[in-house]
Protein backbone atom coordinates (compact mmCIF):
# COMPACT_ATOMS: atom_id res chain seq x y z
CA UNK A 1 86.47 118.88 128.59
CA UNK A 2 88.06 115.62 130.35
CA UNK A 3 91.00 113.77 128.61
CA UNK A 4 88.55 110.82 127.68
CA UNK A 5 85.29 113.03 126.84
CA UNK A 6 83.33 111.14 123.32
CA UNK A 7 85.35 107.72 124.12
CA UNK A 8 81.92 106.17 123.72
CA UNK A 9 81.02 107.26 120.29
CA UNK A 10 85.00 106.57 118.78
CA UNK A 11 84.34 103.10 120.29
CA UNK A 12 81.45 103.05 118.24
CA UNK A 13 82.87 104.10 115.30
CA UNK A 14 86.10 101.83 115.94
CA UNK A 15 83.90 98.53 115.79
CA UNK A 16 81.72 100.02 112.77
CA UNK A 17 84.78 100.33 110.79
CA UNK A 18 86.72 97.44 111.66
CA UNK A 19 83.50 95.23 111.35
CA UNK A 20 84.47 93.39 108.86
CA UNK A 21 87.97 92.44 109.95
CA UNK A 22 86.53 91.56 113.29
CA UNK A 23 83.90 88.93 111.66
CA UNK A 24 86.16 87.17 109.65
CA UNK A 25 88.81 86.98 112.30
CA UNK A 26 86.01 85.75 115.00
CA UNK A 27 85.31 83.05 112.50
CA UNK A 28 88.32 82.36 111.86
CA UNK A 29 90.02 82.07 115.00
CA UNK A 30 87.28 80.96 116.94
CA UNK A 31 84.86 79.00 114.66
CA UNK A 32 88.12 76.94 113.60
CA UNK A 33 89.01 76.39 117.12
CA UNK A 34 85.38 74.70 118.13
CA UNK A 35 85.31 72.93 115.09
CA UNK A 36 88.80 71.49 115.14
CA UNK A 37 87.77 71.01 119.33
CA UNK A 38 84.76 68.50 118.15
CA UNK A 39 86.54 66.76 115.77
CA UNK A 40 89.48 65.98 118.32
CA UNK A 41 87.54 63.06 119.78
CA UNK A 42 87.57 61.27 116.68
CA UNK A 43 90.87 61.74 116.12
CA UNK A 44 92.48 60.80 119.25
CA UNK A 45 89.71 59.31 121.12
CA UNK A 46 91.46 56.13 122.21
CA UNK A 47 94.61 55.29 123.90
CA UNK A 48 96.39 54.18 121.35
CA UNK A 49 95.72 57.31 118.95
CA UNK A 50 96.72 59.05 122.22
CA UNK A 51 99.56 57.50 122.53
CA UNK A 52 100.78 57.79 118.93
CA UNK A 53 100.34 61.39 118.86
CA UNK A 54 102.51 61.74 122.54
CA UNK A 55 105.22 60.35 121.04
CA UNK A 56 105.45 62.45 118.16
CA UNK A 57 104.47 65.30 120.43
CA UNK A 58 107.64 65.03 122.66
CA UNK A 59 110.05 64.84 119.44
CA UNK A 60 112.41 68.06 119.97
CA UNK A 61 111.22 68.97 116.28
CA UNK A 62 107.67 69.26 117.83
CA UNK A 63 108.42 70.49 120.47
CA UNK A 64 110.17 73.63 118.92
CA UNK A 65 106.92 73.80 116.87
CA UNK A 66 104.27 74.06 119.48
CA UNK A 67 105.67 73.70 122.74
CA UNK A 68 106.68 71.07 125.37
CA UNK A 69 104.05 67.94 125.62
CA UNK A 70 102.61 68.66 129.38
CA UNK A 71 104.06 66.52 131.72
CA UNK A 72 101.10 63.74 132.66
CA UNK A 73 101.15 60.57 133.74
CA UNK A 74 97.38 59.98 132.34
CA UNK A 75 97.57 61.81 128.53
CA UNK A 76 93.95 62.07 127.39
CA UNK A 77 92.12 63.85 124.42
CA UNK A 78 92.19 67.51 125.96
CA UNK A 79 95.69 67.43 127.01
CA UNK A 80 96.81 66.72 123.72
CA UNK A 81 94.37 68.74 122.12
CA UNK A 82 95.74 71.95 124.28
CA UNK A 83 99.56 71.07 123.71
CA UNK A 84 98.53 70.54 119.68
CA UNK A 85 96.86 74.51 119.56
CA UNK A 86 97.73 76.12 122.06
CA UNK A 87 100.90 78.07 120.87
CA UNK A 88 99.83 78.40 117.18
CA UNK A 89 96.25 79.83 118.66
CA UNK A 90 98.06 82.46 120.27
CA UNK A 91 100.09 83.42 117.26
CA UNK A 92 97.59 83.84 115.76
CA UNK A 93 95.53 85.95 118.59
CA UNK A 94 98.58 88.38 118.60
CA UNK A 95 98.26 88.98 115.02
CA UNK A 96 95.01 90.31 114.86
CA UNK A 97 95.50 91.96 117.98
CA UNK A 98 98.42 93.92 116.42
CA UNK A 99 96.48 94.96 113.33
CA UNK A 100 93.64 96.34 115.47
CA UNK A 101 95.93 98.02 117.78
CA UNK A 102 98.26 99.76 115.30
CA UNK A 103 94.86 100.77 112.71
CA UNK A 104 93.31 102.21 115.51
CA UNK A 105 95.99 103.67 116.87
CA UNK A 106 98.72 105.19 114.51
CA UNK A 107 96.74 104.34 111.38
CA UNK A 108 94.16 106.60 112.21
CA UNK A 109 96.61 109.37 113.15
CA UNK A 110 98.37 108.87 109.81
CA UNK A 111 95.51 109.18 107.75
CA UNK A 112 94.53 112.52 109.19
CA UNK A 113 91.72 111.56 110.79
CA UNK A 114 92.40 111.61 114.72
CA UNK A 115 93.24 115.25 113.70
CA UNK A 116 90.05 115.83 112.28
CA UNK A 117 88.21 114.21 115.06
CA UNK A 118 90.24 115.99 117.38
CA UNK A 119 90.45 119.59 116.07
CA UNK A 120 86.42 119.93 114.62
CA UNK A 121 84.92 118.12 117.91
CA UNK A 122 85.09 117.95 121.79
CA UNK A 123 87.12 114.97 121.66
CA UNK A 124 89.27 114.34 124.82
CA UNK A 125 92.95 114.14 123.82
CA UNK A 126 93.66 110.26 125.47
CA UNK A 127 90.14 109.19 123.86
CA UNK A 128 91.29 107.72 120.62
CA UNK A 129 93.96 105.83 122.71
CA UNK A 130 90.94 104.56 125.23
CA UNK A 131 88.79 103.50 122.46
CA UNK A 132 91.17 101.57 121.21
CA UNK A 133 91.68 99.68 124.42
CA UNK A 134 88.18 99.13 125.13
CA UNK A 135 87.76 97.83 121.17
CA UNK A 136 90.72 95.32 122.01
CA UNK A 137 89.40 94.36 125.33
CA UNK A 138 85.75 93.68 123.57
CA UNK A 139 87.23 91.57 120.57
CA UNK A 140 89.42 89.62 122.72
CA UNK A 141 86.81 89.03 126.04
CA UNK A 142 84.22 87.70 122.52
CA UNK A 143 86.30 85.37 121.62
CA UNK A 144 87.49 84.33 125.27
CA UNK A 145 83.54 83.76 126.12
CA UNK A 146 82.46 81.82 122.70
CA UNK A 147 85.64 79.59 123.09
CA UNK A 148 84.60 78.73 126.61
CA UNK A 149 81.88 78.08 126.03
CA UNK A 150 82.03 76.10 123.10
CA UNK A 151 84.81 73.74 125.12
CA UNK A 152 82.80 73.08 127.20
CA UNK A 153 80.04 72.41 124.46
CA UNK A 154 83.01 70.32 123.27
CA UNK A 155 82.94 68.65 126.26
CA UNK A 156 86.67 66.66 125.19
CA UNK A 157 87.52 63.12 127.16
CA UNK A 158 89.68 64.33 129.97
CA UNK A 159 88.58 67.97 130.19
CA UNK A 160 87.25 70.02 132.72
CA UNK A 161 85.25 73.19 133.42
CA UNK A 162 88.76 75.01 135.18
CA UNK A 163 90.86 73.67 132.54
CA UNK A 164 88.00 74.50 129.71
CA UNK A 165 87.64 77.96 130.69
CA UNK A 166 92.14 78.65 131.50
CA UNK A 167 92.46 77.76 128.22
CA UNK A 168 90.06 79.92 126.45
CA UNK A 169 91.29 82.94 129.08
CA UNK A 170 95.24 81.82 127.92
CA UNK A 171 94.20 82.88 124.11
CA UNK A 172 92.07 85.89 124.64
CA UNK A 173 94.45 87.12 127.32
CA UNK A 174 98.14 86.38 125.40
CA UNK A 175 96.36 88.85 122.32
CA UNK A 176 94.87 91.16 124.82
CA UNK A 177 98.72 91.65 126.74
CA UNK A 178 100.59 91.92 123.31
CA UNK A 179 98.03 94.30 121.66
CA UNK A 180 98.39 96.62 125.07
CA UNK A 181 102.44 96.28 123.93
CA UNK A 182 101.64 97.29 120.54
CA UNK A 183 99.92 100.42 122.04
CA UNK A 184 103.11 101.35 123.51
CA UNK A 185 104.89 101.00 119.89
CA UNK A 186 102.24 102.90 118.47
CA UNK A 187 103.60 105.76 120.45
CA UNK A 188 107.16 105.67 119.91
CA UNK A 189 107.12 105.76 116.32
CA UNK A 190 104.83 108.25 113.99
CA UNK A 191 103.40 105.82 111.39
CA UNK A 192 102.35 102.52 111.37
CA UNK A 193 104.69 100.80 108.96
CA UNK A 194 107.83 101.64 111.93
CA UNK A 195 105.38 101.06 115.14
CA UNK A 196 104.27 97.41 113.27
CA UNK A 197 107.67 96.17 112.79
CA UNK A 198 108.67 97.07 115.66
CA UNK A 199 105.95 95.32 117.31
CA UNK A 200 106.64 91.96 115.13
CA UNK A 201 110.59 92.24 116.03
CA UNK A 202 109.56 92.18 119.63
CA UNK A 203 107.14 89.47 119.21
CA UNK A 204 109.97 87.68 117.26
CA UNK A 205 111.86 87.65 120.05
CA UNK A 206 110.00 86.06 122.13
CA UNK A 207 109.18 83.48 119.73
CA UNK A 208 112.81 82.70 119.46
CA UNK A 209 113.33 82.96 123.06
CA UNK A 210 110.54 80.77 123.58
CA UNK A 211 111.48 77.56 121.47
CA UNK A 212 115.26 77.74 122.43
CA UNK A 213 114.34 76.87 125.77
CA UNK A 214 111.60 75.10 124.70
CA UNK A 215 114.22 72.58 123.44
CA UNK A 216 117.33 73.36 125.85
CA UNK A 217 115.67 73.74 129.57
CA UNK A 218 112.10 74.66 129.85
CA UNK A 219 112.24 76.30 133.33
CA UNK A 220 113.79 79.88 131.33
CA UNK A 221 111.01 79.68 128.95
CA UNK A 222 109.41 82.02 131.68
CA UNK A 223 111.89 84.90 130.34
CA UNK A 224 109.23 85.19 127.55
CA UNK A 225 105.62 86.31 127.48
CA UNK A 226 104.85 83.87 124.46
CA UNK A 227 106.51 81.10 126.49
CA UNK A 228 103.97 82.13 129.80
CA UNK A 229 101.32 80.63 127.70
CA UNK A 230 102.61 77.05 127.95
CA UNK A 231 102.86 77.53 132.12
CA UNK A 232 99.10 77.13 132.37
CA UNK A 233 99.42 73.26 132.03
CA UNK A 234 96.16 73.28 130.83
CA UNK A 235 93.67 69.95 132.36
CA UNK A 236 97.06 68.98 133.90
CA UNK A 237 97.75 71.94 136.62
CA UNK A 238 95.59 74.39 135.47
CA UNK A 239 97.76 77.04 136.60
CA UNK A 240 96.29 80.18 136.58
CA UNK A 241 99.98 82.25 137.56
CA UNK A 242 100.43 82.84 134.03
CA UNK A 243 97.22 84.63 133.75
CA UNK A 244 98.37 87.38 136.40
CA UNK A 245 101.29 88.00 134.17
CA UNK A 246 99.28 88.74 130.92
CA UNK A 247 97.37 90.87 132.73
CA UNK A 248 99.95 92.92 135.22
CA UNK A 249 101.97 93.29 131.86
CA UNK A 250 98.83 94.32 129.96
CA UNK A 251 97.88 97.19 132.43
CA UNK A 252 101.69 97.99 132.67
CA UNK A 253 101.95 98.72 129.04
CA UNK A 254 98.58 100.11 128.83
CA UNK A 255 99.66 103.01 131.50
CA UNK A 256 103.13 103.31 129.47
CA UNK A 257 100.99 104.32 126.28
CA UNK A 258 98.94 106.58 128.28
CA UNK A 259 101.45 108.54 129.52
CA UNK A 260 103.39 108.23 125.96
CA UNK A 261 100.47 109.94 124.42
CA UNK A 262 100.42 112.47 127.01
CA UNK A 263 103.19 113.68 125.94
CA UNK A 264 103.83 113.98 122.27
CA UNK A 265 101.66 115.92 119.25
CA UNK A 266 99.34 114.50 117.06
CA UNK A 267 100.88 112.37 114.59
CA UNK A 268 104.47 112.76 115.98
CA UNK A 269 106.10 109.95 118.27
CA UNK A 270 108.31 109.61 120.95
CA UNK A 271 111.34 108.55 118.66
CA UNK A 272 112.06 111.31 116.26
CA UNK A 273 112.77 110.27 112.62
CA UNK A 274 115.82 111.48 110.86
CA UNK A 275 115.27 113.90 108.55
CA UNK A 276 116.54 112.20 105.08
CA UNK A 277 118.65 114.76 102.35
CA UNK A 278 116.80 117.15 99.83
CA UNK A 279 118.53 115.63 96.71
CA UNK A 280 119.85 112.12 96.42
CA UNK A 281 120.30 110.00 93.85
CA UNK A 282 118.03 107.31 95.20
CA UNK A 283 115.26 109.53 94.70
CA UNK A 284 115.60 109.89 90.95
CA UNK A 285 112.93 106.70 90.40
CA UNK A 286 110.82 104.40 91.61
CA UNK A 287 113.02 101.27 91.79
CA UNK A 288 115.52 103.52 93.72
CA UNK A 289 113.07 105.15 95.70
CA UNK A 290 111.63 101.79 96.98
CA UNK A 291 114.73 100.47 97.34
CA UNK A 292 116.07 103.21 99.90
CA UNK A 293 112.64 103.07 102.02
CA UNK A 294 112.54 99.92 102.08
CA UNK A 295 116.07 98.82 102.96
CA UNK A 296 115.07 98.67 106.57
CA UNK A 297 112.77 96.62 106.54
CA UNK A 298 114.08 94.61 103.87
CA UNK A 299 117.20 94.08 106.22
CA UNK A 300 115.39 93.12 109.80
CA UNK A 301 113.84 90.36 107.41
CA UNK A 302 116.46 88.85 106.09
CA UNK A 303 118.50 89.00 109.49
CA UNK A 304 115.71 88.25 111.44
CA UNK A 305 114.84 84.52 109.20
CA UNK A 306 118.52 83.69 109.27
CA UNK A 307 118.32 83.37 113.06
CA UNK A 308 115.12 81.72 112.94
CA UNK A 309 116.27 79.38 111.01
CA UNK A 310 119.40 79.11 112.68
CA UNK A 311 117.51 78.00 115.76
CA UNK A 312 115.55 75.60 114.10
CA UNK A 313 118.45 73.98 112.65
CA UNK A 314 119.80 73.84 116.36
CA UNK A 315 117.68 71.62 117.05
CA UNK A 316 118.57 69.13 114.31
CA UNK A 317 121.00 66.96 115.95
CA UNK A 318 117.95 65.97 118.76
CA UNK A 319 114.90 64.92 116.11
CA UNK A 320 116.24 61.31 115.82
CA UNK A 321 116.54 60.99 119.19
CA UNK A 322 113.40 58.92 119.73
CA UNK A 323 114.35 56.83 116.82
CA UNK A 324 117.72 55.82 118.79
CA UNK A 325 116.58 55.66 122.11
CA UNK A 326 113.49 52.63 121.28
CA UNK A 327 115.35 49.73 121.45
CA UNK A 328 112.34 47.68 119.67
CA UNK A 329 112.87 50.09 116.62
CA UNK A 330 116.75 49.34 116.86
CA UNK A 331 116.28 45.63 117.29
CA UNK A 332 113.39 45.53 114.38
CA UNK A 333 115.95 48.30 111.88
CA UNK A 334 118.92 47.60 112.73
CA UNK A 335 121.96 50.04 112.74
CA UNK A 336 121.54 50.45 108.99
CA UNK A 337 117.49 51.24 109.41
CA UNK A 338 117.52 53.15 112.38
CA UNK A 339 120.07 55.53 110.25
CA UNK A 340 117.74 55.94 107.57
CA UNK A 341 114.36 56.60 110.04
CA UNK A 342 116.42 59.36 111.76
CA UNK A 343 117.13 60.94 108.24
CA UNK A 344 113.77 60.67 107.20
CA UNK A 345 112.27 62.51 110.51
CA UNK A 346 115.04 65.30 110.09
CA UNK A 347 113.68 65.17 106.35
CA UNK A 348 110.12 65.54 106.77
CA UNK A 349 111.00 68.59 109.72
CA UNK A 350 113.14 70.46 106.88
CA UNK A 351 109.68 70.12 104.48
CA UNK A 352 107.50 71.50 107.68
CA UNK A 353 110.14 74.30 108.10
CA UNK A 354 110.04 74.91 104.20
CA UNK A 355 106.56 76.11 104.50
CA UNK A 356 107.21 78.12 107.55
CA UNK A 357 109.73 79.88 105.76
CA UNK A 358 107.42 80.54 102.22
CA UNK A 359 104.58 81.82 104.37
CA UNK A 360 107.29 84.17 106.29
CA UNK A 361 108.77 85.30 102.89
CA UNK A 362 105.32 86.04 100.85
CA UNK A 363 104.57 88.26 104.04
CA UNK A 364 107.85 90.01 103.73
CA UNK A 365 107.10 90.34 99.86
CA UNK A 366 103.46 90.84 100.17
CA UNK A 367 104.26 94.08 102.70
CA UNK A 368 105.84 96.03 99.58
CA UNK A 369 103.43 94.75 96.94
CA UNK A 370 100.45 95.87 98.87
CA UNK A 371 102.59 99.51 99.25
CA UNK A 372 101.43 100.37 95.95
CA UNK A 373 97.91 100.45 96.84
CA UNK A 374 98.24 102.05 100.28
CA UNK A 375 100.35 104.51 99.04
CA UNK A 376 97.72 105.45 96.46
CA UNK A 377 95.30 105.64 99.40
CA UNK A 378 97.87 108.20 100.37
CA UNK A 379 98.29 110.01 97.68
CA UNK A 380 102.00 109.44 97.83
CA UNK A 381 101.75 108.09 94.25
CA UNK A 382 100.64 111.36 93.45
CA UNK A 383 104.48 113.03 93.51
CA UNK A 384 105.81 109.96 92.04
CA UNK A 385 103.03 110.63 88.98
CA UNK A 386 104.55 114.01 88.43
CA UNK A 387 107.47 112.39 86.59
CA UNK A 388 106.61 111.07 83.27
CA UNK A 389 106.49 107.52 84.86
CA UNK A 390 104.14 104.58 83.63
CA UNK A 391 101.69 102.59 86.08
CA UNK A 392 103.18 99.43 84.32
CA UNK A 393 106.51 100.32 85.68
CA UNK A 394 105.10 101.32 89.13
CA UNK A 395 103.59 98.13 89.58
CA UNK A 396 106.50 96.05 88.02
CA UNK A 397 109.08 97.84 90.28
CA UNK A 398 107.15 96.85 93.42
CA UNK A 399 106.42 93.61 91.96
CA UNK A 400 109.92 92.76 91.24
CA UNK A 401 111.31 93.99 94.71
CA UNK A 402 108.46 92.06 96.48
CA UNK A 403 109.00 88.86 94.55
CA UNK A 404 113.41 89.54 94.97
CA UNK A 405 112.28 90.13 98.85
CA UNK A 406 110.60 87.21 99.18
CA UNK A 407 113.21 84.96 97.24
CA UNK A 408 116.12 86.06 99.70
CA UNK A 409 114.22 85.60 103.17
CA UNK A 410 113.51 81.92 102.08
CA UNK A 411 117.42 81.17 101.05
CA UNK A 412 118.11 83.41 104.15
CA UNK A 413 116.26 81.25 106.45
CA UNK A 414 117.05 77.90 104.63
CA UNK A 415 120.85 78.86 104.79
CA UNK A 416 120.94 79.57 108.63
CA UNK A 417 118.91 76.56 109.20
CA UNK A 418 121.77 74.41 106.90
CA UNK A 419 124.63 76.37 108.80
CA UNK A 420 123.51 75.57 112.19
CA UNK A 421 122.36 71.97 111.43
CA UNK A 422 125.91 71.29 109.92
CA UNK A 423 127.08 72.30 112.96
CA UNK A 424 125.29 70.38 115.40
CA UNK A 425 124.37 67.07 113.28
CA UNK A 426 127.05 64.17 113.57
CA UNK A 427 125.84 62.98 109.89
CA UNK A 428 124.86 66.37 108.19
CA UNK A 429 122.34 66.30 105.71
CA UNK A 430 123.53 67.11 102.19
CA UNK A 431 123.53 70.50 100.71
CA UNK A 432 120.59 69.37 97.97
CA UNK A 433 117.82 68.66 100.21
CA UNK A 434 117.85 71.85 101.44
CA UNK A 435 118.17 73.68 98.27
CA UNK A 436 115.54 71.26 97.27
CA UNK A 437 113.08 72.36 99.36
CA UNK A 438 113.84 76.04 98.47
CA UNK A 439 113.12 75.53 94.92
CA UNK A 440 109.81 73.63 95.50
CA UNK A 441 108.73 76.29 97.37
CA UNK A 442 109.31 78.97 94.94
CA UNK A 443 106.36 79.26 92.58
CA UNK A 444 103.94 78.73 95.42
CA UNK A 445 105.52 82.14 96.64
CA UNK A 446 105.42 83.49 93.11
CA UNK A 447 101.95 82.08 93.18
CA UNK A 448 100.57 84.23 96.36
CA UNK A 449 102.42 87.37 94.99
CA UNK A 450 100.51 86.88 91.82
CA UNK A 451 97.18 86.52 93.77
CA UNK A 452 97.73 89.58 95.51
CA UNK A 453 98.93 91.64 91.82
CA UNK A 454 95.42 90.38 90.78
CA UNK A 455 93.52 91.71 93.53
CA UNK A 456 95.03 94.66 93.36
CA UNK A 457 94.44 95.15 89.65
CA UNK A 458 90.95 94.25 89.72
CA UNK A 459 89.83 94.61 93.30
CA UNK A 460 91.84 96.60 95.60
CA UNK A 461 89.29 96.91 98.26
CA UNK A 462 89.30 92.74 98.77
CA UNK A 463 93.51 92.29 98.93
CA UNK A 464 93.10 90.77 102.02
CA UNK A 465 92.05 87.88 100.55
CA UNK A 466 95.69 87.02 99.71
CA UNK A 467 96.26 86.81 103.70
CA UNK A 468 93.05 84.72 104.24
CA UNK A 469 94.29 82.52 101.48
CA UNK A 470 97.46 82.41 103.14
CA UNK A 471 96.40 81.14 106.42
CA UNK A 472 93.99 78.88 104.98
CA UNK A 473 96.97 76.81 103.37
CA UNK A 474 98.95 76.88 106.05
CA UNK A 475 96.12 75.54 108.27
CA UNK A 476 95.47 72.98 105.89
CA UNK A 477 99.42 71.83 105.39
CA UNK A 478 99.92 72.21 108.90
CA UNK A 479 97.00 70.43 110.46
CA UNK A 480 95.53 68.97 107.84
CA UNK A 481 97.11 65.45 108.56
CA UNK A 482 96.38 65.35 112.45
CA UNK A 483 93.30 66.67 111.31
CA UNK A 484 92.74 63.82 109.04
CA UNK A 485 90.73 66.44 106.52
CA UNK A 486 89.63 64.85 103.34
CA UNK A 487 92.11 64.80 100.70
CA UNK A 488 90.08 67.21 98.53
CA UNK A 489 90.48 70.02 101.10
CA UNK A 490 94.08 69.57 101.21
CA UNK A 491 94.71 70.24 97.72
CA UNK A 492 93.05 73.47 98.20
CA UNK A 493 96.45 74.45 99.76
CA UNK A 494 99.61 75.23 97.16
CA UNK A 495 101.67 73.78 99.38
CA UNK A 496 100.33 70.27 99.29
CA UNK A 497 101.40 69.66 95.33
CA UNK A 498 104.86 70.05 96.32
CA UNK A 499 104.96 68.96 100.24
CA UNK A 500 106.68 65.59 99.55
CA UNK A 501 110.15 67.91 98.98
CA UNK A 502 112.87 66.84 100.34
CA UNK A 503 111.56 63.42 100.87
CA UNK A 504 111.08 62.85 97.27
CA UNK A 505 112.18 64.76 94.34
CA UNK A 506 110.37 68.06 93.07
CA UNK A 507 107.14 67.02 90.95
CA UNK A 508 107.95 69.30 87.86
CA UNK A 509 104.55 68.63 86.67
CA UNK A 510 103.31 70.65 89.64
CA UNK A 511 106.37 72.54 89.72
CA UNK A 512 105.52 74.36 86.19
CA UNK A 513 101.86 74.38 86.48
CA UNK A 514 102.05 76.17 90.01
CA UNK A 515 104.33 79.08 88.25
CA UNK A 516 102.58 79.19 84.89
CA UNK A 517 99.46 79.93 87.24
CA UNK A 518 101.44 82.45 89.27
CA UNK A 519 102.39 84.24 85.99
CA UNK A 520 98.50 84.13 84.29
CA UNK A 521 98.06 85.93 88.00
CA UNK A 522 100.52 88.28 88.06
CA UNK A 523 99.49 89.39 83.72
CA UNK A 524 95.91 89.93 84.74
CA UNK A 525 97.01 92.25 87.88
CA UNK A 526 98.79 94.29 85.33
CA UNK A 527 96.53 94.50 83.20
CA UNK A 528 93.49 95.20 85.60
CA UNK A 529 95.71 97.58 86.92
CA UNK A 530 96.07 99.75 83.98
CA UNK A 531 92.48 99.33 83.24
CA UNK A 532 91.08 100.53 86.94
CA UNK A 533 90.81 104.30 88.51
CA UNK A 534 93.30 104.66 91.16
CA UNK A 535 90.97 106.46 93.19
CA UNK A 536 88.53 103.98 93.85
């Protein structure tokens, strides 16, 4: 029997049971990308749209956001279409990318099944890892051929057929490279919770490292893979050097999981786990026993949103900058004016990074509400049902922790944003705005956790809804307005009722409607939850 023997039939079965996730992603990702693509034209079809949207573009607030404007002395529709999705596209190509990789991977050995596969059939040992590959390489060379085409379909003022065709390559090729790199993590740890964040810290990095230099010198923005992306100077330079990388770094990391898996059991990793005590007083109940397996995790989060918003604040003293350097907004402002425009730019970036920050933190609280479920899948909830322990307080323990998670990691971020800011801005901002902003974006946190309870309670099997929902609203907050969507589709988001924070004062109205919604959520997810059989 060869080391890849039955490869065809697990790829098979890979797509059959990931069917789902890969239609809704495919629309997603790609059907959003045509149809924003079309619509570009009527957006910024003329030279003075163009031009409007440069000069926001090459703002050091934008261009922490999605990268520097490319360097042109004749800006047209395509090249400011590119620089507009170009970055964000590829976050979002690395997410699903990293959810295929580690469920096919590690979540397949955790469940048992790779073991069952493996020990009833003639299933070569590096198969699994090979399917895998070739279901990544599939999903990502789709969506690489229907974005091509459809670009050129598109056919944007200013494009071309090279450019068309790099930049559809530059997505599918940026998830391919960092779903090979979550292979590797897939091997070093032995379940999927470790190998994920692992994969996310490293991706995290090079976010980080990517929008420091974005802002400070763009030549070291090679130093990261997310930065590589931008290189391709897409209808500008087209250059295609960037696309070598992905790929050398793809097959490099491809061959490191290969010979990872080589060499380590079934459902072990490479990095050994430390073997916890038999008695401890953190096992002695569910709050406790979340708290000490979660700690972690909890921990990188926090840490890990302070220095993102750290960085962001960096940037502070630099977002006025084009306000101060036009002399016909000086001469029309005045000293006095030109003060105020500056404030209100570094205003409105504060409410853009206020939404980055809730959509980081109902992740980082959604992660241990959605534990109670996939531990059931488990049957871990099994030993904790041995003690005389309620599924009202199960659920409210992880509910609570999730909802405190979330909390912190949006004061954590907001505080390193404030600290750094204060410590680069000649005219801080004051404390309240900040604060502000954090309290706006509260109940539309509460309100996602509450979505999620409810899913849970009543339909487990659709929770994933809660993420869909999620990146629909930050879609529509984010590009909604250089989308120019119709103002009933951005009120679909939460975000939009309170989005004028710290601009203007908090709208209590939608303040207390928001959280009374949040709580209706979060009483039917208890109750659905006591009402439903865990096993199904």
């Amino acid at each position: 029997m060869t080391q890849f023997a039955e490869t065809k039939r697990l790829l098979l079965a890979d797509l059959k049971r990931d069917r789902i996730k890969i239609i809704v992603w495919m629309l997603v990702l790609a059907g959003l990308f045509l149809a924003v693509a079309y619509k570009f034209t009527d957006l910024y079809g003329n030279p003075s749209q163009i031009n409007t949207i440069a000069e926001t573009l090459k703002s050091k607030a934008m261009e922490s956001l999605f990268g520097p404007l490319a360097r042109s002395t004749n800006l047209n529709t395509a090249i400011i279409f590119a620089s507009e999705m170009l970055i964000f596209w590829a976050i979002f190509m690395v997410i699903f990318n990293y959810s295929l990789a580690i469920g096919s991977t590690r979540g397949q050995e955790e469940s048992g099944l790779t073991e069952m596969i493996r020990g009833g059939h003639p299933v070569g040992r590096q198969a699994p890892l090979l399917a895998a590959t070739l279901e990544l390489t599939l999903i990502d060379g789709l969506f690489t051929i229907l974005s091509g085409v459809g670009l050129q379909l598109a056919d944007l003022p200013g494009a071309n057929t090279n450019g068309n065709w790099l930049l559809a390559l530059a997505l599918g090729i940026v998830g391919w490279a960092f779903g090979m790199i979550a292979l590797v993590f897939a091997q070093l740890f032995n379940d999927a919770h470790n190998a994920m964040l692992s994969g996310y810290l490293f991706f995290g990095v090079t976010y980080l490292v990517r929008m420091i230099t974005d802002v400070t010198n763009p030549d070291w923005t090679w130093l990261s893979p997310l930065g590589w992306v931008e290189k391709t100077s897409i209808y500008v330079d087209n250059n295609w050097l960037p696309m070598i990388l992905y790929a050398v770094t793809g097959f490099a990391m491809l061959a490191i999981a290969f010979a990872l898996n080589a060499n380590r059991d079934i459902d072990a990793g490479i990095i050994a786990v430390r073997p916890g005590k038999q008695t401890s007083n953190f096992l002695a109940g569910p709050g406790s026993l979340l708290f000490w397996t979660q700690k972690t995790t909890a921990l990188v989060w926090i840490a890990g949103v302070f220095v993102l918003g750290a960085s962001y604040g960096s940037v502070f003293d630099s977002i006025g900058k084009l306000v101060k350097t036009s002399p016909v907004i000086q001469e029309v402002l005045g000293t006095s004016g030109v003060q105020h425009a500056e404030k209100l730019q570094v205003l409105n970036f504060v409410g853009i990074l206020g939404m980055i920050f809730s959509i980081l933190a109902v992740i980082a609280g959604g992660m241990i509400v959605n534990k109670i479920e996939t531990d059931n899948q488990k049957g871990y909830l099994g030993l904790v049902g041995a003690k005389p322990i309620s599924r009202n307080r199960n659920l409210a323990t992880v509910v609570a922790y999730g909802s405190g998670l979330a909390v912190i990691v949006l004061v954590s971020a907001i505080a390193g944003t404030q600290a750094a800011a204060n410590a680069v801005m000649r005219h801080p901002l004051a404390a309240h705005y900040y604060w502000q902003t954090g309290l706006a974006m509260v109940p539309v946190i509460l309100l996602l956790i509450g979505l999620l309870v409810a899913l849970i309670g009543w339909l487990p099997k659709w929770r994933s809804l809660t993420w869909g929902y999620l990146g629909l609203a930050f879609v529509l907050s984010y590009f909604g307005k250089l989308l120019k969507l119709p103002e009933w589709s951005l009120r679909i988001s939460p975000f939009y009722w309170l989005n004028k924070v710290p601009v203007e004062k908090v709208d209590w109205t939608a303040w207390w409607l928001i959280l009374g919604i949040a709580v209706i959520l979060l009483v039917a997810g208890f109750i659905g939850y006591n009402r439903r059989d865990l096993d199904r």
